[in-house]
C-alpha atoms as a PDB file:
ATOM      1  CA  UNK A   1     167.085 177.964 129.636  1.00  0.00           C
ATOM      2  CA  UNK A   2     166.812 178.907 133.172  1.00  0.00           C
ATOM      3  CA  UNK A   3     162.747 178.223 133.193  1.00  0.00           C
ATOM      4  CA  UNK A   4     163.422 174.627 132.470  1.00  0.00           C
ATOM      5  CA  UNK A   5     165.403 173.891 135.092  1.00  0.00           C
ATOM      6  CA  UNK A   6     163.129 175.704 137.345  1.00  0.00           C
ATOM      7  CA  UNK A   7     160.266 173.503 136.005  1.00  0.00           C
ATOM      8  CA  UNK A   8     162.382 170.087 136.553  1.00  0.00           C
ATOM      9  CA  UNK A   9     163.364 171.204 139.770  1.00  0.00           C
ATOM     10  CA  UNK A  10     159.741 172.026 141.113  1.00  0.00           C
ATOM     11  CA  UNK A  11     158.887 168.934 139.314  1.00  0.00           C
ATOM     12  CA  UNK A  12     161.351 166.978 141.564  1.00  0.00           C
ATOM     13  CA  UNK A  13     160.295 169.009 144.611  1.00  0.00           C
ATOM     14  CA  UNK A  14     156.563 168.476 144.469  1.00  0.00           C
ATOM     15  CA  UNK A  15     157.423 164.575 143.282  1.00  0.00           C
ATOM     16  CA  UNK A  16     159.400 164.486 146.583  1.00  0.00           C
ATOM     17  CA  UNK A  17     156.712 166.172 148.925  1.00  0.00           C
ATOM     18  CA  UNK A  18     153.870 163.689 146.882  1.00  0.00           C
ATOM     19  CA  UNK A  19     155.699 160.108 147.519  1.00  0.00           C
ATOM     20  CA  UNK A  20     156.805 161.477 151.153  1.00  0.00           C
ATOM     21  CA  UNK A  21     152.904 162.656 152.290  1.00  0.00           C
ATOM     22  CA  UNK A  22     151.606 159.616 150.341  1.00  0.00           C
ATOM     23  CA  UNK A  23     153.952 157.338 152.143  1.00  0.00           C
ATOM     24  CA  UNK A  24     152.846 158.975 155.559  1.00  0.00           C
ATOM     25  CA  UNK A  25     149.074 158.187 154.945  1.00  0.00           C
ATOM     26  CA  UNK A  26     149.563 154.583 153.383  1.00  0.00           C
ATOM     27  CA  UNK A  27     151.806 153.855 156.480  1.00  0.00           C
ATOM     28  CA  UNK A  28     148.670 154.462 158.658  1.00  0.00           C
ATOM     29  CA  UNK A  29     146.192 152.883 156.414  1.00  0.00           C
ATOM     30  CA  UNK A  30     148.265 149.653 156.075  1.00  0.00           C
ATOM     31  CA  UNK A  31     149.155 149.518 159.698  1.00  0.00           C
ATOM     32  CA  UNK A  32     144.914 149.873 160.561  1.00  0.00           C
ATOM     33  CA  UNK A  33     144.533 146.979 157.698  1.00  0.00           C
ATOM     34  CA  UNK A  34     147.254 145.085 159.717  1.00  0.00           C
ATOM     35  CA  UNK A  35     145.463 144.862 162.942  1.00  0.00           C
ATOM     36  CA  UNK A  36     141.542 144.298 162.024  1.00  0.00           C
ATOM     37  CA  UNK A  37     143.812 141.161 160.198  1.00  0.00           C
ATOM     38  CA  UNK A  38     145.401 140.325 163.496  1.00  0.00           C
ATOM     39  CA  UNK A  39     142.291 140.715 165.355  1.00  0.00           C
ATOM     40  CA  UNK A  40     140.163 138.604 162.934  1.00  0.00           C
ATOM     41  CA  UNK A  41     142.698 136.379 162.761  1.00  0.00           C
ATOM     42  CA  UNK A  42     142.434 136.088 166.904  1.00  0.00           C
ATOM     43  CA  UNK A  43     138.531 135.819 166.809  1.00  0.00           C
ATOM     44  CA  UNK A  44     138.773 132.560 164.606  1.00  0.00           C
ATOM     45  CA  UNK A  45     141.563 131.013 166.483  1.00  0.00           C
ATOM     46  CA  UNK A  46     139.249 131.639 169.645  1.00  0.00           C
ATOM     47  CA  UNK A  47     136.000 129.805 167.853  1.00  0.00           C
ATOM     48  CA  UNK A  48     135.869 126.040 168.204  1.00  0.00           C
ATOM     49  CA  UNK A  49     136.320 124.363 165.310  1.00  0.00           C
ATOM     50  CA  UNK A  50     133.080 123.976 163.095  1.00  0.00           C
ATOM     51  CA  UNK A  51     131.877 120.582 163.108  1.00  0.00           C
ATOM     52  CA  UNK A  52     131.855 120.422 166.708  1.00  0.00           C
ATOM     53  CA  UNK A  53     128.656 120.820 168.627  1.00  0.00           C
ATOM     54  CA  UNK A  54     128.657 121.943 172.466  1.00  0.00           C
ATOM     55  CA  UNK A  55     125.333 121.609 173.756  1.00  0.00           C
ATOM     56  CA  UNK A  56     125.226 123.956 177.269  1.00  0.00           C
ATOM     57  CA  UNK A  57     121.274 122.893 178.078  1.00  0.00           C
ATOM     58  CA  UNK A  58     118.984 120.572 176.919  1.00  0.00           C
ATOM     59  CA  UNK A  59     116.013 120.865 178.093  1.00  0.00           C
ATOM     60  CA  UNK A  60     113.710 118.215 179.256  1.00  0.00           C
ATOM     61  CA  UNK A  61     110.577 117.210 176.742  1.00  0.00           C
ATOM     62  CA  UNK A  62     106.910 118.212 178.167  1.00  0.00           C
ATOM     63  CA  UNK A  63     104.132 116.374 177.540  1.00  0.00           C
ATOM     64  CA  UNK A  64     101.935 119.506 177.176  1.00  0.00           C
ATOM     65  CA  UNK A  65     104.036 121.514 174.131  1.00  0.00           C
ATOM     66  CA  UNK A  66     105.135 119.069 171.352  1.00  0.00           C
ATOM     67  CA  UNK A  67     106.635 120.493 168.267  1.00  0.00           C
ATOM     68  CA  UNK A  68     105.424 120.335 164.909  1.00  0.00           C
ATOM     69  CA  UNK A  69     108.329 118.778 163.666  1.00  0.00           C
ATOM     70  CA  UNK A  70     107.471 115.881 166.351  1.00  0.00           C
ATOM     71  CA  UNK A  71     104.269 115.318 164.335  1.00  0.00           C
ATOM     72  CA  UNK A  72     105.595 115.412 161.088  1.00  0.00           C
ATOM     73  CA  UNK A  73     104.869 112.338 159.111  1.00  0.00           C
ATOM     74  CA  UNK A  74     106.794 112.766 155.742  1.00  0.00           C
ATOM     75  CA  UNK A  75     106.816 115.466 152.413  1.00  0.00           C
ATOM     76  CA  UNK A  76     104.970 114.640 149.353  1.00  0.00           C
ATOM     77  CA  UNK A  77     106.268 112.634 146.437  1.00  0.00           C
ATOM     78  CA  UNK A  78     107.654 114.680 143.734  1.00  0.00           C
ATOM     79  CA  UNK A  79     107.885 113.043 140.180  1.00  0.00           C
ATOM     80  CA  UNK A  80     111.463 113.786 138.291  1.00  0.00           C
ATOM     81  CA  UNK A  81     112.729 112.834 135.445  1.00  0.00           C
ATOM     82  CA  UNK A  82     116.387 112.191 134.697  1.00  0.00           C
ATOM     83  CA  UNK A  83     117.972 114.431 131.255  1.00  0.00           C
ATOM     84  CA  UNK A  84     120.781 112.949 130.318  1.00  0.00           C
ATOM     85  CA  UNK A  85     122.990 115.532 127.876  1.00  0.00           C
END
């Protein structure tokens, strides 16, 4: 009789010693997972919002360099056909 109380109460001890260590690690996993939130959360409150363009420099067009995209005259036709389910 006396070696089953000694396993409940080791049972109870080492349950006790688990939750309390466990609880000391979470704490300081949590509290890291906490503040990369409140500094993410900080980093998008500091963005402007999207849909809003801010144009710093725009530069002036040269005569000399012209982009491709100033010469482009249209894609090519591409033939579909509409399924209908």
């Amino acid at each position: 009789m006396g070696w089953i109380f000694k396993i409940v109460l080791a049972f109870i001890v080492f349950s006790w010693i688990f939750r309390t260590v466990t609880r000391f690690l979470m704490g300081g996993v949590i509290r890291q997972a906490q503040q990369q939130q409140q500094r993410q959360t900080q980093h998008q409150q500091n963005r402007p919002p999207s849909g809003n363009v801010n144009v710093d420099f725009n530069p002036g067009k040269s005569a000399s360099k012209k982009k491709s995209s100033d010469n482009f005259k249209g894609g090519d036709y591409v033939d579909y056909e509409e399924l209908k389910d």
